[in-house]
C-alpha atoms as a PDB file:
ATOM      1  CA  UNK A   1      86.810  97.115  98.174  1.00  0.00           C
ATOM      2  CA  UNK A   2      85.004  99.834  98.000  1.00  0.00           C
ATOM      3  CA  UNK A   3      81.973  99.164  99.646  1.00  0.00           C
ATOM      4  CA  UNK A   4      84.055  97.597 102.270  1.00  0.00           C
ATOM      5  CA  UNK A   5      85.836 101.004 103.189  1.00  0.00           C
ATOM      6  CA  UNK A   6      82.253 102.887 103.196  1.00  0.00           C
ATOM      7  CA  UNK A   7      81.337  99.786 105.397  1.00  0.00           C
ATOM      8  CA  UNK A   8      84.593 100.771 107.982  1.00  0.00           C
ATOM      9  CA  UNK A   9      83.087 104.624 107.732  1.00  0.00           C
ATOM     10  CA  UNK A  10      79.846 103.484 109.165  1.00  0.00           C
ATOM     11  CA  UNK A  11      81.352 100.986 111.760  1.00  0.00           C
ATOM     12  CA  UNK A  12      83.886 104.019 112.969  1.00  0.00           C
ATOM     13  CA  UNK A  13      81.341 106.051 112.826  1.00  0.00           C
ATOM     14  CA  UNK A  14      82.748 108.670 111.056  1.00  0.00           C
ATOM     15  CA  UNK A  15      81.335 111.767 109.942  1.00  0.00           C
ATOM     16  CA  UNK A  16      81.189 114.136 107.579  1.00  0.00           C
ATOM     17  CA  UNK A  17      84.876 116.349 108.017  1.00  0.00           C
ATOM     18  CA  UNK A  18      86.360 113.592 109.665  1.00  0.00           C
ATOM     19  CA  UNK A  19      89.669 111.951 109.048  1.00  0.00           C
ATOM     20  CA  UNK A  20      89.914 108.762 107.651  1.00  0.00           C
ATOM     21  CA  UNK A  21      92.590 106.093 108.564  1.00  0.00           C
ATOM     22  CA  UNK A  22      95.593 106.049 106.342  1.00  0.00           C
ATOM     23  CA  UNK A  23      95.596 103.865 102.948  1.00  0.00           C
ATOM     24  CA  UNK A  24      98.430 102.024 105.055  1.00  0.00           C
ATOM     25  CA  UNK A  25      95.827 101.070 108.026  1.00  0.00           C
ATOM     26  CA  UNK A  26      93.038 100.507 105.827  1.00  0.00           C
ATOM     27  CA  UNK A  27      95.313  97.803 103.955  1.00  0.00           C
ATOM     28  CA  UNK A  28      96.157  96.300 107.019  1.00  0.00           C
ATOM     29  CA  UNK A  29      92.129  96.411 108.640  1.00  0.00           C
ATOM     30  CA  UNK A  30      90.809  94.746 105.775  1.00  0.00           C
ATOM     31  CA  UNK A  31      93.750  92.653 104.489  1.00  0.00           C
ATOM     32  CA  UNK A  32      94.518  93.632 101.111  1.00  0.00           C
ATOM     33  CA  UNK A  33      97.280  95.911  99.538  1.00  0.00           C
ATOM     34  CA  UNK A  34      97.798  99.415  99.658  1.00  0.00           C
ATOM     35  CA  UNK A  35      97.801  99.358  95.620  1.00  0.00           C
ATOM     36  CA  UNK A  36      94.099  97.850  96.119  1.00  0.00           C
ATOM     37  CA  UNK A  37      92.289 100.459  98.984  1.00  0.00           C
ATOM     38  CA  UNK A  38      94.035 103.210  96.316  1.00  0.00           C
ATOM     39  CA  UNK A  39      92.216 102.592  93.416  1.00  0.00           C
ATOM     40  CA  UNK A  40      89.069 101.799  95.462  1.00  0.00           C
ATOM     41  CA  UNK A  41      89.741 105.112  97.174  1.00  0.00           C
ATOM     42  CA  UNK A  42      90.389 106.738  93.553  1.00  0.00           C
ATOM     43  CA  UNK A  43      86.542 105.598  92.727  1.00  0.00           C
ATOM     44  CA  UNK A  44      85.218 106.774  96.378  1.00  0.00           C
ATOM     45  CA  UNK A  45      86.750 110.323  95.308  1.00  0.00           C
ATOM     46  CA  UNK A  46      85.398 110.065  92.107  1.00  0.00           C
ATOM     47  CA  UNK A  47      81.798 109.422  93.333  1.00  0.00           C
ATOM     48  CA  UNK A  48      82.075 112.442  96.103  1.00  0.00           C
ATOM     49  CA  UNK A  49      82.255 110.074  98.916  1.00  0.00           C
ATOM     50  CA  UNK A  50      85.814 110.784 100.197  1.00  0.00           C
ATOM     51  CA  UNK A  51      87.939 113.516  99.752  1.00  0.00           C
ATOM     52  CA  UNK A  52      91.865 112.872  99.382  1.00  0.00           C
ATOM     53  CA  UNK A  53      94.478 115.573 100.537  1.00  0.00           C
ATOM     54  CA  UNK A  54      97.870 115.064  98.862  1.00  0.00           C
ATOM     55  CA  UNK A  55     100.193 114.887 102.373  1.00  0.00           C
ATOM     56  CA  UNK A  56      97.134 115.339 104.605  1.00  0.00           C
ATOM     57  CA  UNK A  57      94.820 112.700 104.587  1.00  0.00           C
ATOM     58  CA  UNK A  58      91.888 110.994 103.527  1.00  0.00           C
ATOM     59  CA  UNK A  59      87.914 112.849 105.040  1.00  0.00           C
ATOM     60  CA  UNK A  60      84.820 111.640 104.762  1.00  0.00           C
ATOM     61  CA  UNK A  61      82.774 113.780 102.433  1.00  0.00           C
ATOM     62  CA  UNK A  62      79.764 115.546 103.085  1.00  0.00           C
ATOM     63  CA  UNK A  63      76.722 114.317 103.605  1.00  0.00           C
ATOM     64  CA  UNK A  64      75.412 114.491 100.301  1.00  0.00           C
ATOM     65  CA  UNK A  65      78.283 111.343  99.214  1.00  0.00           C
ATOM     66  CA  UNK A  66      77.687 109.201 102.029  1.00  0.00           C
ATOM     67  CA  UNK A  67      75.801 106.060 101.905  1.00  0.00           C
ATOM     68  CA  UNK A  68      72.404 106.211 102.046  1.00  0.00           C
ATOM     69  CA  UNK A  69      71.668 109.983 100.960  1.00  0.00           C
ATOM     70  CA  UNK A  70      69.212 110.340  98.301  1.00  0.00           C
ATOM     71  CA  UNK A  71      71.800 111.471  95.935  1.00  0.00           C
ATOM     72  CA  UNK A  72      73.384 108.660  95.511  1.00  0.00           C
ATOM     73  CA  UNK A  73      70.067 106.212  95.348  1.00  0.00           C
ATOM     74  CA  UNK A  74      71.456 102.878  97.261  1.00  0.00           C
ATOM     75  CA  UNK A  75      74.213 103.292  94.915  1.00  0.00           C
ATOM     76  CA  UNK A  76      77.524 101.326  96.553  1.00  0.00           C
ATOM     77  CA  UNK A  77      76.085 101.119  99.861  1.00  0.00           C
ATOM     78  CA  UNK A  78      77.183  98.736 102.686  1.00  0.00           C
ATOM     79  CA  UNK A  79      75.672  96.032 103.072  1.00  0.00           C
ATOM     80  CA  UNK A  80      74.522  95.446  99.648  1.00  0.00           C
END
């Protein structure tokens, strides 16, 4: 689930900053539970590649946690 939410990033072309859609409409896009996109979004925290504001939001992290940046190697990218 993961990789499928960096996957929506790209598609939306998000950037770095910008604000992600709700755990709710991510659910309902890709047709899992809420309890699911959490945890995945727990790991995509984890690994710098979304930030989570308690009562604000989910953003895209900076470049530096975004699929294919050299920090991260290929590691969890779309596509994969």
């Amino acid at each position: 689930m993961a990789e499928r939410i960096l996957q929506h990033i790209a598609e939306l072309e998000l950037r770095p900053g910008d604000r992600m859609p709700t755990e709710n409409e991510l659910a309902g896009r890709m047709g899992t539970s809420r309890t699911v996109v959490r945890e995945a979004v727990k790991i995509l925290s984890a690994l710098g590649r979304v930030r989570a504001h308690k009562g604000r939001g989910l953003y895209v992290a900076d470049d530096e946690g975004m699929p294919g940046s050299s920090r991260w190697g290929g590691f969890l990218q779309p596509g994969r």
